[in-house]
C-alpha atoms as a PDB file:
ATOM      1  CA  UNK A   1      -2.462  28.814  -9.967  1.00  0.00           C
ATOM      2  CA  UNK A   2      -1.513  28.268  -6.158  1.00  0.00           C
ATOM      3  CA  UNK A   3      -4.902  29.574  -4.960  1.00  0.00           C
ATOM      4  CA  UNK A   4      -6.573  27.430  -7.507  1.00  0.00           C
ATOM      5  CA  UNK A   5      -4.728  24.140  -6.207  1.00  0.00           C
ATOM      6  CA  UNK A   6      -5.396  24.880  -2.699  1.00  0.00           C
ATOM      7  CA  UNK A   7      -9.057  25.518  -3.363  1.00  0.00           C
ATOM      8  CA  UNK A   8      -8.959  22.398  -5.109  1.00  0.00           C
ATOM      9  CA  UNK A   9      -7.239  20.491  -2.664  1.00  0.00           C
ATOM     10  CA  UNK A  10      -9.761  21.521   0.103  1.00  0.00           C
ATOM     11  CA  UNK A  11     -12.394  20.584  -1.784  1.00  0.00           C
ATOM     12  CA  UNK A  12     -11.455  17.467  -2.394  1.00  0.00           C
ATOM     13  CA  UNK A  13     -10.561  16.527   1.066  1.00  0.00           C
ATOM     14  CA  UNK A  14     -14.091  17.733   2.453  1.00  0.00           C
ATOM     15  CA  UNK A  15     -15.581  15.803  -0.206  1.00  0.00           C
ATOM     16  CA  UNK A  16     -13.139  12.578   0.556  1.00  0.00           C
ATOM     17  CA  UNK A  17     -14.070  13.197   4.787  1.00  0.00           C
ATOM     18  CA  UNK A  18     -17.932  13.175   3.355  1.00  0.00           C
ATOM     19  CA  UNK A  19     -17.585  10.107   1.277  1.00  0.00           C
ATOM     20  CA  UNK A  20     -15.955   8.286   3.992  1.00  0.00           C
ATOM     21  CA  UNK A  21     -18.593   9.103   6.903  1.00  0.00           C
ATOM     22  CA  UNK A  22     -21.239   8.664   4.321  1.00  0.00           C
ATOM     23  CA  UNK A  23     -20.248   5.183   3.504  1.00  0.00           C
ATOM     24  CA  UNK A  24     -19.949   4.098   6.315  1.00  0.00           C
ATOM     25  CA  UNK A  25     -23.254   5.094   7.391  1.00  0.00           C
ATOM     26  CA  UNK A  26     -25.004   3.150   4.217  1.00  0.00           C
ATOM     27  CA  UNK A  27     -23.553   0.297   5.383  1.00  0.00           C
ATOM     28  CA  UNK A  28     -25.803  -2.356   5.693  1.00  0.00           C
ATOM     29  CA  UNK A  29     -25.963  -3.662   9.658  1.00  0.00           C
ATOM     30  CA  UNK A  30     -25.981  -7.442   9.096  1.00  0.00           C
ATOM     31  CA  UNK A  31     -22.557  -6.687   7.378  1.00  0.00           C
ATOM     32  CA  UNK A  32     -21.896  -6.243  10.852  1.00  0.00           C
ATOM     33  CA  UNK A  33     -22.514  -9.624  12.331  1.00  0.00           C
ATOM     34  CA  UNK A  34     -21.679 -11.699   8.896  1.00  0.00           C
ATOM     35  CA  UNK A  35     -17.763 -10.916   7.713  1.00  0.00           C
ATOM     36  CA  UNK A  36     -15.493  -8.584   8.483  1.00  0.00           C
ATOM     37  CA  UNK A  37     -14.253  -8.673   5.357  1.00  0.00           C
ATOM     38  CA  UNK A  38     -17.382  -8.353   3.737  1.00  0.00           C
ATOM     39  CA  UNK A  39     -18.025  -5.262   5.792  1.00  0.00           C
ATOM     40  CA  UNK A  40     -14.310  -3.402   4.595  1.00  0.00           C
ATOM     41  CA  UNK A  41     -15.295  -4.159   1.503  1.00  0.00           C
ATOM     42  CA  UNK A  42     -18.797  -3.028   0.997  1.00  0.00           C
ATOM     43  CA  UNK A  43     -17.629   0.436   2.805  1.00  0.00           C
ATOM     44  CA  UNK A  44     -14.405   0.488   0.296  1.00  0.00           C
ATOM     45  CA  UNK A  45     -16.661  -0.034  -2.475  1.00  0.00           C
ATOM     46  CA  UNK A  46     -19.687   2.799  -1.501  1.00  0.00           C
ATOM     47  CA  UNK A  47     -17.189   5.140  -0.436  1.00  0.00           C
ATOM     48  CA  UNK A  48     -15.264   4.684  -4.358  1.00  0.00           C
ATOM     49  CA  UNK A  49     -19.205   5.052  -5.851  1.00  0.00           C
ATOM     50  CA  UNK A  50     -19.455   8.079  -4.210  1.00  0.00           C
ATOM     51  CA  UNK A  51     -16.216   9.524  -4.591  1.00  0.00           C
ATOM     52  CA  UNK A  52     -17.270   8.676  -8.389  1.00  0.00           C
ATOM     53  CA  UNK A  53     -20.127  10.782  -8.408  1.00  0.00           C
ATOM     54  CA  UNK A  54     -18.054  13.605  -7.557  1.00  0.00           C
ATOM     55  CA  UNK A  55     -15.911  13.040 -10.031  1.00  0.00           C
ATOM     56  CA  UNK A  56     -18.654  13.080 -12.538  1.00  0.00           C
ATOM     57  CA  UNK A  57     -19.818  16.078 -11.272  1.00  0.00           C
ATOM     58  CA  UNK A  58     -16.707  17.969 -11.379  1.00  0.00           C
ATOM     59  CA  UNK A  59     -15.437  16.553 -14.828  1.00  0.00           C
ATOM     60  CA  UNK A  60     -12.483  15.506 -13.580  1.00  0.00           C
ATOM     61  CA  UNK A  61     -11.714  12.033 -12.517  1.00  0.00           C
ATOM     62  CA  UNK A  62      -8.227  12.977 -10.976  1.00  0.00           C
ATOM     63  CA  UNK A  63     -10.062  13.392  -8.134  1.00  0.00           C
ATOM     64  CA  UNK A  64      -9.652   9.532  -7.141  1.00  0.00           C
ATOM     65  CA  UNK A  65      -5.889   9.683  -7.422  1.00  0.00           C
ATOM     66  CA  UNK A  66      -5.463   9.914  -3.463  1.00  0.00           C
ATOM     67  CA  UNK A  67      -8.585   7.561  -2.819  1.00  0.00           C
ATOM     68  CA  UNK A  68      -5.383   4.479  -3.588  1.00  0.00           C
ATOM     69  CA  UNK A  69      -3.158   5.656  -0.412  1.00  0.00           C
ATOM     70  CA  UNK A  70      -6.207   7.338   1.792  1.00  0.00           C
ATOM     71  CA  UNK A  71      -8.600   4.537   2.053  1.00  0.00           C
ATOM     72  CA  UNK A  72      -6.746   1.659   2.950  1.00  0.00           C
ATOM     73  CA  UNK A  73      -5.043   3.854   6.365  1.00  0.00           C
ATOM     74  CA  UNK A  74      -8.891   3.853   8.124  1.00  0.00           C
ATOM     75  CA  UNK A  75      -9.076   0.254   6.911  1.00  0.00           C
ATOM     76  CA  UNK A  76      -5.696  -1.021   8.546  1.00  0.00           C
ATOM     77  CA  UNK A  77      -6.586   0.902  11.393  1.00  0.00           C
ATOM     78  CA  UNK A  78     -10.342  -0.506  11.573  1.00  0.00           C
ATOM     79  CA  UNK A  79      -8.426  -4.089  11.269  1.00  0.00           C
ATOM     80  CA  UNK A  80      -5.383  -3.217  14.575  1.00  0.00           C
ATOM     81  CA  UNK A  81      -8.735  -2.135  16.789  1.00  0.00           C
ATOM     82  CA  UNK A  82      -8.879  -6.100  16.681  1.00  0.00           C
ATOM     83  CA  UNK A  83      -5.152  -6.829  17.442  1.00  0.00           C
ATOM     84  CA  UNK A  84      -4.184  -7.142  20.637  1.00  0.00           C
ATOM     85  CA  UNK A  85      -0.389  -6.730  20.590  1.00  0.00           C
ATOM     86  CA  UNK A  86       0.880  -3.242  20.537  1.00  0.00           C
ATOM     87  CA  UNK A  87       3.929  -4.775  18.815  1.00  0.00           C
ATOM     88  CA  UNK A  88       1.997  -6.233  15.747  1.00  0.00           C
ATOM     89  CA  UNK A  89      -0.398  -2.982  15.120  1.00  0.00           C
ATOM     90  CA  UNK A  90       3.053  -1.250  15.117  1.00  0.00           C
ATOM     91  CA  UNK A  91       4.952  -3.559  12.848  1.00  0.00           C
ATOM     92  CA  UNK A  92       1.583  -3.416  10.564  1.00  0.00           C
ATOM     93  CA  UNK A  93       0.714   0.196  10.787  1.00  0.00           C
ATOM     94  CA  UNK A  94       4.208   1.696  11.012  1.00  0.00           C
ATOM     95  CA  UNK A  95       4.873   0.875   6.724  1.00  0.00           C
ATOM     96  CA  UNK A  96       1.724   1.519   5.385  1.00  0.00           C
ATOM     97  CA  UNK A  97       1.096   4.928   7.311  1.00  0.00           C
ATOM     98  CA  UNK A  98       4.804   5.679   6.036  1.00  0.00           C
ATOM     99  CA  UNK A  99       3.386   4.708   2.572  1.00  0.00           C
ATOM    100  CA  UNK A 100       0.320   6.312   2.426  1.00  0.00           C
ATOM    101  CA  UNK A 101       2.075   9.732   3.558  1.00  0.00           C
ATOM    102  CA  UNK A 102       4.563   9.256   0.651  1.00  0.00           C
ATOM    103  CA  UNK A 103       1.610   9.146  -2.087  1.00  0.00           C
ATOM    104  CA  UNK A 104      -0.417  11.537  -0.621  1.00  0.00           C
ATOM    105  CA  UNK A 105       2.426  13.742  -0.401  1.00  0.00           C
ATOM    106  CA  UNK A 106       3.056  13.075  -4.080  1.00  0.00           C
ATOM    107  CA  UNK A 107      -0.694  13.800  -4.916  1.00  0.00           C
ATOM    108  CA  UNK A 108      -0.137  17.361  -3.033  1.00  0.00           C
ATOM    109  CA  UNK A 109       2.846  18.263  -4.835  1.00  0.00           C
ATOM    110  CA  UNK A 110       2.190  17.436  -8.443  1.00  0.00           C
ATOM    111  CA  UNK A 111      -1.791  17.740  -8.574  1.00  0.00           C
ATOM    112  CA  UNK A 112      -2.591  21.225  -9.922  1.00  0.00           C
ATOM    113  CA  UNK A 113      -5.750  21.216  -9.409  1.00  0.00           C
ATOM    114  CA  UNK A 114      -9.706  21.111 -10.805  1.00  0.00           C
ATOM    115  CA  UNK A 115      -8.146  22.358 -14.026  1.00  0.00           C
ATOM    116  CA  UNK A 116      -5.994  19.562 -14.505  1.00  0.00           C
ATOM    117  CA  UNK A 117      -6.488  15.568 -14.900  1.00  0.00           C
ATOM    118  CA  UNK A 118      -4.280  12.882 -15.219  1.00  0.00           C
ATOM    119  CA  UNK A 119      -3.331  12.022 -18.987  1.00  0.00           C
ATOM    120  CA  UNK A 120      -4.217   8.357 -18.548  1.00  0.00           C
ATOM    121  CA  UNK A 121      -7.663   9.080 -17.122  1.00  0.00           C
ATOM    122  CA  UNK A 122      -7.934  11.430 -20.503  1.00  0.00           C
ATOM    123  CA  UNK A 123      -6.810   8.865 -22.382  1.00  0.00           C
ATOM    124  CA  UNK A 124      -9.462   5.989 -21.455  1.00  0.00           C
ATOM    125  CA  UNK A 125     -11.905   8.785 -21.485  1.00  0.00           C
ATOM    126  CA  UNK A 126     -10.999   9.500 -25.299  1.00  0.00           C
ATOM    127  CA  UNK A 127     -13.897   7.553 -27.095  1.00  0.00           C
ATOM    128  CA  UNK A 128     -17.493   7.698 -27.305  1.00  0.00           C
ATOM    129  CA  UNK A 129     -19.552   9.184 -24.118  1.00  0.00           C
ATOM    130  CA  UNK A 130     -20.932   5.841 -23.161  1.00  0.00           C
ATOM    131  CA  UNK A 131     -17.452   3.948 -23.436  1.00  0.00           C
ATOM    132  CA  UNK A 132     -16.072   6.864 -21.945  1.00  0.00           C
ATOM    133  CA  UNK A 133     -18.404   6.825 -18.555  1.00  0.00           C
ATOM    134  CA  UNK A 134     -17.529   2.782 -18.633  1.00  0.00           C
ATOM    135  CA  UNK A 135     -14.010   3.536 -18.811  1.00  0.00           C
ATOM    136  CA  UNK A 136     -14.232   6.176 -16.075  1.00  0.00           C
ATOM    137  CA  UNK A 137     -16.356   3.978 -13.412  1.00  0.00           C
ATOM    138  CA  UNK A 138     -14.705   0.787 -14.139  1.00  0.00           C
ATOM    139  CA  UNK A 139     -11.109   1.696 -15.157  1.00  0.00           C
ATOM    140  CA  UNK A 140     -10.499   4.542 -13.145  1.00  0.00           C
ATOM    141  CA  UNK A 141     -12.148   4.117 -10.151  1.00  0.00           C
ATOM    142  CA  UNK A 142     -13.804   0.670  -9.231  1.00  0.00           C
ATOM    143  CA  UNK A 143     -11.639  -2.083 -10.556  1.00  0.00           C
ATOM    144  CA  UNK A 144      -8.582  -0.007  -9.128  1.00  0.00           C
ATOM    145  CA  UNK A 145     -10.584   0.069  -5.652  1.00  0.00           C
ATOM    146  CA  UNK A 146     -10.864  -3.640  -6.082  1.00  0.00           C
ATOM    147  CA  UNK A 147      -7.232  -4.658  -6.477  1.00  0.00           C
ATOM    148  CA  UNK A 148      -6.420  -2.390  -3.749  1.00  0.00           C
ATOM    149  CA  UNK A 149      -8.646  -3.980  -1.666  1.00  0.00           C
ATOM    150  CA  UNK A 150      -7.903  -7.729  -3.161  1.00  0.00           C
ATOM    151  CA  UNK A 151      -4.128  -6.613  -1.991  1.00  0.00           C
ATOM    152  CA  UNK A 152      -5.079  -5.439   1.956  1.00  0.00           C
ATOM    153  CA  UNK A 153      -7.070  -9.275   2.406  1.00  0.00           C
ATOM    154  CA  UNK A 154      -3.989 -10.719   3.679  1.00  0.00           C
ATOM    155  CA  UNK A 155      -4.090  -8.497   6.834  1.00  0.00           C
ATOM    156  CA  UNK A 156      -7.490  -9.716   7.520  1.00  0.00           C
ATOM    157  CA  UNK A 157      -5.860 -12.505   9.007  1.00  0.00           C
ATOM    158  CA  UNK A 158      -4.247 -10.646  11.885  1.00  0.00           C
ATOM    159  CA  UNK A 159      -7.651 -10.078  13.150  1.00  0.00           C
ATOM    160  CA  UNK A 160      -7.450 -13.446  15.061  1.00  0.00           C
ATOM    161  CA  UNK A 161      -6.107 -13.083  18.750  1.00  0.00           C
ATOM    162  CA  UNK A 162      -4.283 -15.702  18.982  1.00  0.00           C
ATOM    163  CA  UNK A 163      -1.531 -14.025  16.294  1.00  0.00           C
ATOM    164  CA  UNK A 164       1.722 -13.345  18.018  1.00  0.00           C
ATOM    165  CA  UNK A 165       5.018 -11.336  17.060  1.00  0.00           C
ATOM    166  CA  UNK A 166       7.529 -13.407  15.315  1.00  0.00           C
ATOM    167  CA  UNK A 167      10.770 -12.643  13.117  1.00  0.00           C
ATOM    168  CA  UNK A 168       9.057 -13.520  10.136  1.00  0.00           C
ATOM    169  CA  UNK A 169       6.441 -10.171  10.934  1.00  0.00           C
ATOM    170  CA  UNK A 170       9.773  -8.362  11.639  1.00  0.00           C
ATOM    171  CA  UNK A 171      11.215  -8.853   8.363  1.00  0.00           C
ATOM    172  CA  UNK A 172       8.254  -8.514   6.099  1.00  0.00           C
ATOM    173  CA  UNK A 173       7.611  -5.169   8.167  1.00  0.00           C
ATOM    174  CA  UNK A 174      11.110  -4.248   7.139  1.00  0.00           C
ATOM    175  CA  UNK A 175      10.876  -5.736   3.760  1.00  0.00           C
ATOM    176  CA  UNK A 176       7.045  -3.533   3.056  1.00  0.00           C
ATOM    177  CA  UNK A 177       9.034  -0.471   4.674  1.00  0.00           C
ATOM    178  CA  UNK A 178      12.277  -0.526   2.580  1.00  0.00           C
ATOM    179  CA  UNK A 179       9.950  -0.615  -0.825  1.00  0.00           C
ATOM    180  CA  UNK A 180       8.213   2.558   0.396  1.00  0.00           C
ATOM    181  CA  UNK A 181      11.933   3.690   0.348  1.00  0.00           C
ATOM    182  CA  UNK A 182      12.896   2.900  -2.573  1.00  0.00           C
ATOM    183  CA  UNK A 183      10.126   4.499  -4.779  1.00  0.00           C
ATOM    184  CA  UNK A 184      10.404   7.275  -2.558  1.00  0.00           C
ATOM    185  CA  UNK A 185      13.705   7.445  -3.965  1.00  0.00           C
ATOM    186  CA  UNK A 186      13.233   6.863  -7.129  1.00  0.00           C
ATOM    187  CA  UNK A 187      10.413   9.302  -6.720  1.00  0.00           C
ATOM    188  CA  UNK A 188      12.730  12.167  -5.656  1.00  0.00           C
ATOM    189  CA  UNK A 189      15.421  11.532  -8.162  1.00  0.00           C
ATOM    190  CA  UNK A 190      12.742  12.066 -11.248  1.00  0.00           C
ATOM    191  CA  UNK A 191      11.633  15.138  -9.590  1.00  0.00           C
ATOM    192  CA  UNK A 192      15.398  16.353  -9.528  1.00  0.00           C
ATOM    193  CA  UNK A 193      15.742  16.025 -13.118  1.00  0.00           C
ATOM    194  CA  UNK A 194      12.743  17.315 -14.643  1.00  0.00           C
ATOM    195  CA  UNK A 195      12.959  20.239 -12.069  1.00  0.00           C
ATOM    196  CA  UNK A 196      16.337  21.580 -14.005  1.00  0.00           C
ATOM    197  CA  UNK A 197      15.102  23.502 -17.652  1.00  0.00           C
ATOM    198  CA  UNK A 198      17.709  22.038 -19.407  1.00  0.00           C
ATOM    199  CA  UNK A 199      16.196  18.627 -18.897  1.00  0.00           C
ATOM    200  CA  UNK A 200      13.392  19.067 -20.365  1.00  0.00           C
ATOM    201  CA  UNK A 201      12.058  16.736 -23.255  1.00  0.00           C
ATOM    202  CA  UNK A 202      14.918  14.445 -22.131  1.00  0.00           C
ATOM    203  CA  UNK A 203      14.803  11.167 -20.746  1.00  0.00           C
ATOM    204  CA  UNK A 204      15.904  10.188 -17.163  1.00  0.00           C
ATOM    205  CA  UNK A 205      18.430   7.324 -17.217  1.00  0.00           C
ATOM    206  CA  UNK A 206      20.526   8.004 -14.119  1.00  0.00           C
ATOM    207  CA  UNK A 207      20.748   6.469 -10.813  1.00  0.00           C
ATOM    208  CA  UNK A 208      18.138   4.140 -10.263  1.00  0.00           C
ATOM    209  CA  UNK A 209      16.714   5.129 -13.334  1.00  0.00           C
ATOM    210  CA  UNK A 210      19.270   3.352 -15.224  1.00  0.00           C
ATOM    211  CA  UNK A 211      18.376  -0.064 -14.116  1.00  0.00           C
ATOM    212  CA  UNK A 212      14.648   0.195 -14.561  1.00  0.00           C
ATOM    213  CA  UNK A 213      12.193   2.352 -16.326  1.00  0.00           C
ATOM    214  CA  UNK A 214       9.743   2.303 -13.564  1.00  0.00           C
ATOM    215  CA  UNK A 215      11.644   2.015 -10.337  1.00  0.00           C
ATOM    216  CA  UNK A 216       8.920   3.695  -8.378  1.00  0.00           C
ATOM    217  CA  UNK A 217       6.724   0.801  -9.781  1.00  0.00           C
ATOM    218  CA  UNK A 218       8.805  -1.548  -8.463  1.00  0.00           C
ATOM    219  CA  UNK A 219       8.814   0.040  -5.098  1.00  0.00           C
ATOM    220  CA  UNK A 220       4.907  -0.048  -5.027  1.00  0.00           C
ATOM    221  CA  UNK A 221       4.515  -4.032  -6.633  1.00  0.00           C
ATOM    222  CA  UNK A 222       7.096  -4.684  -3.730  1.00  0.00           C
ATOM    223  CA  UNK A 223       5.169  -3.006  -1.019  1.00  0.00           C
ATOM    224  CA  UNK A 224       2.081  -4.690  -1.652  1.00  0.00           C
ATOM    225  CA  UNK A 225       4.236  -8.123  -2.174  1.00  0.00           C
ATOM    226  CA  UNK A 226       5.760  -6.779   1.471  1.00  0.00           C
ATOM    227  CA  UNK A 227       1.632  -6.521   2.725  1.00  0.00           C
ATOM    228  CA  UNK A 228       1.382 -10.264   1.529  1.00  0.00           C
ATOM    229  CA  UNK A 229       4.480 -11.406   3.676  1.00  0.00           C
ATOM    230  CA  UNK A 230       2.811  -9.290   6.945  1.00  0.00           C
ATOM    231  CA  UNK A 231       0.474 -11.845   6.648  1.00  0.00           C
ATOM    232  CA  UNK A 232       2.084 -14.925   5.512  1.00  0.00           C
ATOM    233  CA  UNK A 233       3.738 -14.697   8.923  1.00  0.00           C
ATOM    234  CA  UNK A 234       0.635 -15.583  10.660  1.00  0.00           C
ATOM    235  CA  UNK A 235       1.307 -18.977   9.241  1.00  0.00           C
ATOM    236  CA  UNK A 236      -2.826 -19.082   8.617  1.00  0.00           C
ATOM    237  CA  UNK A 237      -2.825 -17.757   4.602  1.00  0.00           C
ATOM    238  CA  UNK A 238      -4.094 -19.931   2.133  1.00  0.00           C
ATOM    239  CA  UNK A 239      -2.447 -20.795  -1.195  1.00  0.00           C
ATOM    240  CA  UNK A 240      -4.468 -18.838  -3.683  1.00  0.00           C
ATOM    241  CA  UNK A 241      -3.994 -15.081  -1.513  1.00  0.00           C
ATOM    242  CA  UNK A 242      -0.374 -15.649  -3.063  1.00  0.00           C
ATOM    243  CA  UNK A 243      -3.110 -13.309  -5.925  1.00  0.00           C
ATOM    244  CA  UNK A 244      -3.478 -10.425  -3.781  1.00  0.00           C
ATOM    245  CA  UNK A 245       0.107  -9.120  -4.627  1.00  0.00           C
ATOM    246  CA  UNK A 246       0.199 -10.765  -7.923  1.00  0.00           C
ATOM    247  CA  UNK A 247      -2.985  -9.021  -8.967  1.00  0.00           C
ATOM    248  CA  UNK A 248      -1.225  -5.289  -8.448  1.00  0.00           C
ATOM    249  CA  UNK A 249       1.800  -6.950 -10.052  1.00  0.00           C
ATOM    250  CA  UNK A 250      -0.334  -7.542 -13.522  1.00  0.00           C
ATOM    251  CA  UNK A 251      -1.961  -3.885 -12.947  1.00  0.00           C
ATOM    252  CA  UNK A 252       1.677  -2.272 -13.854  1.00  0.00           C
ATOM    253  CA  UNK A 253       3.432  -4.834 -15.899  1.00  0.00           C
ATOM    254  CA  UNK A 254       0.520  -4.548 -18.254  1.00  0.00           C
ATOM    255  CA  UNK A 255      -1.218  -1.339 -17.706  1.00  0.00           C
ATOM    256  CA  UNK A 256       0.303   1.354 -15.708  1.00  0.00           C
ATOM    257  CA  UNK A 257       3.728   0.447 -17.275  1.00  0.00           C
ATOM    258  CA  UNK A 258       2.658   0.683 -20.687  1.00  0.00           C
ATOM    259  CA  UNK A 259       0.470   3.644 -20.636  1.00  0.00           C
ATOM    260  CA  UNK A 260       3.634   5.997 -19.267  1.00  0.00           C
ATOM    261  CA  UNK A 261       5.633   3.996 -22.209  1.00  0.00           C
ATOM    262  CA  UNK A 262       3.464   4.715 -24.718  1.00  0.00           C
ATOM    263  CA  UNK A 263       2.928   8.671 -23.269  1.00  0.00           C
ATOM    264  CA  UNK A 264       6.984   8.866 -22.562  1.00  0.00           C
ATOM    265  CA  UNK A 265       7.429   8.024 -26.852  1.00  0.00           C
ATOM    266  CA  UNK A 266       5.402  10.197 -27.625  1.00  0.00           C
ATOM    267  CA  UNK A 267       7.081  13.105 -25.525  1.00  0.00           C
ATOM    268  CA  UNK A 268      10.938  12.118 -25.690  1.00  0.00           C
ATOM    269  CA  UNK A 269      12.538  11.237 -29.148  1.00  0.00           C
ATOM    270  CA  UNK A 270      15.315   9.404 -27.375  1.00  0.00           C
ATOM    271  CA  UNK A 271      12.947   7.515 -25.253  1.00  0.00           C
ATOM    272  CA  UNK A 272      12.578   4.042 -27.795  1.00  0.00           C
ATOM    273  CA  UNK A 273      16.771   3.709 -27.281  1.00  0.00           C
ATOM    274  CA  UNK A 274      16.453   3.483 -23.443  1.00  0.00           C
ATOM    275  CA  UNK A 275      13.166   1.102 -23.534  1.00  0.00           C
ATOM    276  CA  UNK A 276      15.593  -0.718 -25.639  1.00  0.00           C
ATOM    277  CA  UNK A 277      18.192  -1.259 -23.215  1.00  0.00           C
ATOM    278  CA  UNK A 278      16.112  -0.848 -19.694  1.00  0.00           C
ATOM    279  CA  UNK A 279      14.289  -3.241 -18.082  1.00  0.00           C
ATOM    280  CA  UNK A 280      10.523  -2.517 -17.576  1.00  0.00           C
ATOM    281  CA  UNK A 281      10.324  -3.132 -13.725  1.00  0.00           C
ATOM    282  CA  UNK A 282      12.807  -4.917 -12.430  1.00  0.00           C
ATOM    283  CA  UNK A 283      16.603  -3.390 -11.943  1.00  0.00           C
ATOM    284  CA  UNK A 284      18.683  -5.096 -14.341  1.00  0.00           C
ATOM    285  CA  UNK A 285      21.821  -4.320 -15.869  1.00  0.00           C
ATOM    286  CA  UNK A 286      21.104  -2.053 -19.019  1.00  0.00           C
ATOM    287  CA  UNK A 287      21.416  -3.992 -22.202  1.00  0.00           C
ATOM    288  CA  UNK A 288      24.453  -2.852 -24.003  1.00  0.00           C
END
């Protein structure tokens, strides 16, 4: 099993260093003189088509679970090569390196491998082939691609040089850094528990756990609220980006929340009593 998810592993990061270079390469060069933004997000979307053809290929669509916290790192980074301040690429990069480590480390740790894919991706894939391959391209790989990338626009702003550090940059750093904390945490303490036998088939309602049913949710809607704030200190955002964050908010309140829901009744008999009394997202008080 351990030489099997290390093979697997590999693979996927040679094919993830491939997709990258090759995307970038198929990029179109009047992308390069029209929008920047345009040009992040034709190479975000070629480099999710081709990480989807792999996935096809291999049967196993798990292998786009990293693409969420690899691809935006080369796109933040593309986006500081146009900051001046040292101070701002740090307060920028510094949260969302942090954050991408965290989930990548969480991909290393808990993906077995080729021979196993995530129960939601089986899940959407469970119906006829053709709704199946819709589900699979659209679900599970480009519309995720496209909130992810909907949720990095407000950075695009820090690409003007005129931007200078202010406490408002300080605290949303802060702010985007103390979320990746707290579904770290949240992360580590539902690893704890399942990890001890006697747990098993038993629901987690401890620690932060008590206050929330998806705690580690609310630690990534908060980071990508925290990405918003980054650039709402630049005092140059428009109204309507208040939808970047808002967008990833809807993606868990009415799909990724659900889904483990639905999987976690399924799995736990006493799992309908805490749903009952535990707040979806937020950290609330349990309901007595």
């Amino acid at each position: 099993m351990i030489k099997d998810k290390l093979y697997s592993q590999l693979i996927c990061i040679v094919i993830y260093v491939f997709s990258f270079w090759l995307a970038y390469i198929l990029l179109p060069q009047k992308l390069h003189d029209i929008n920047l933004w345009l040009l992040i997000l034709a190479w975000h979307i070629y480099a999710t088509l081709i990480i989807y053809i792999f996935s096809f290929i291999l049967k196993n669509s798990s292998l786009y679970d990293p693409f969420w916290s690899v691809a935006p790192v080369p796109i933040v980074l593309f986006i500081s090569t146009m900051i001046n301040s040292l101070e701002i690429k740090l307060l920028i990069l510094v949260p969302i390196c942090f954050w991408a480590l965290r989930l990548t480390r969480n991909w290393l740790i808990s993906w077995q491998g080729f021979s196993h894919e995530d129960f939601r991706y089986v899940d959407l894939k469970n119906t006829n082939k053709i709704n199946a391959e819709i589900n699979n391209f659209f679900g599970i790989h480009l519309i995720p691609t496209l909130i992810v990338n909907f949720g990095l626009f407000p950075l695009f702003y820090f690409a003007d040089s005129q931007i200078v550090p202010n406490i408002y940059l300080y605290l949303a750093s802060l702010f985007t850094f103390f979320a990746v904390i707290l579904e770290t945490i949240a992360d580590e303490q539902m690893r704890t528990f399942r990890n001890i036998p006697e747990n098993k088939g038993k629901t987690m309602r401890f620690k932060l756990w008590k206050y929330s049913r998806h705690p580690n949710y609310l630690g990534e809607v908060l980071f990508w609220y925290g990405i918003y704030f980054m650039g709402l200190s630049t005092g140059l955002l428009p109204i309507w980006t208040i939808l970047c964050p808002t967008a990833m908010l809807a993606l868990f309140i009415f799909i990724s929340c659900p889904m483990m829901d639905k999987r976690s009744l399924k799995n736990r008999p006493d799992y309908q009593e805490y749903m009952d009394k535990t707040s979806q997202l937020l950290m609330l008080p349990p309901k007595s």
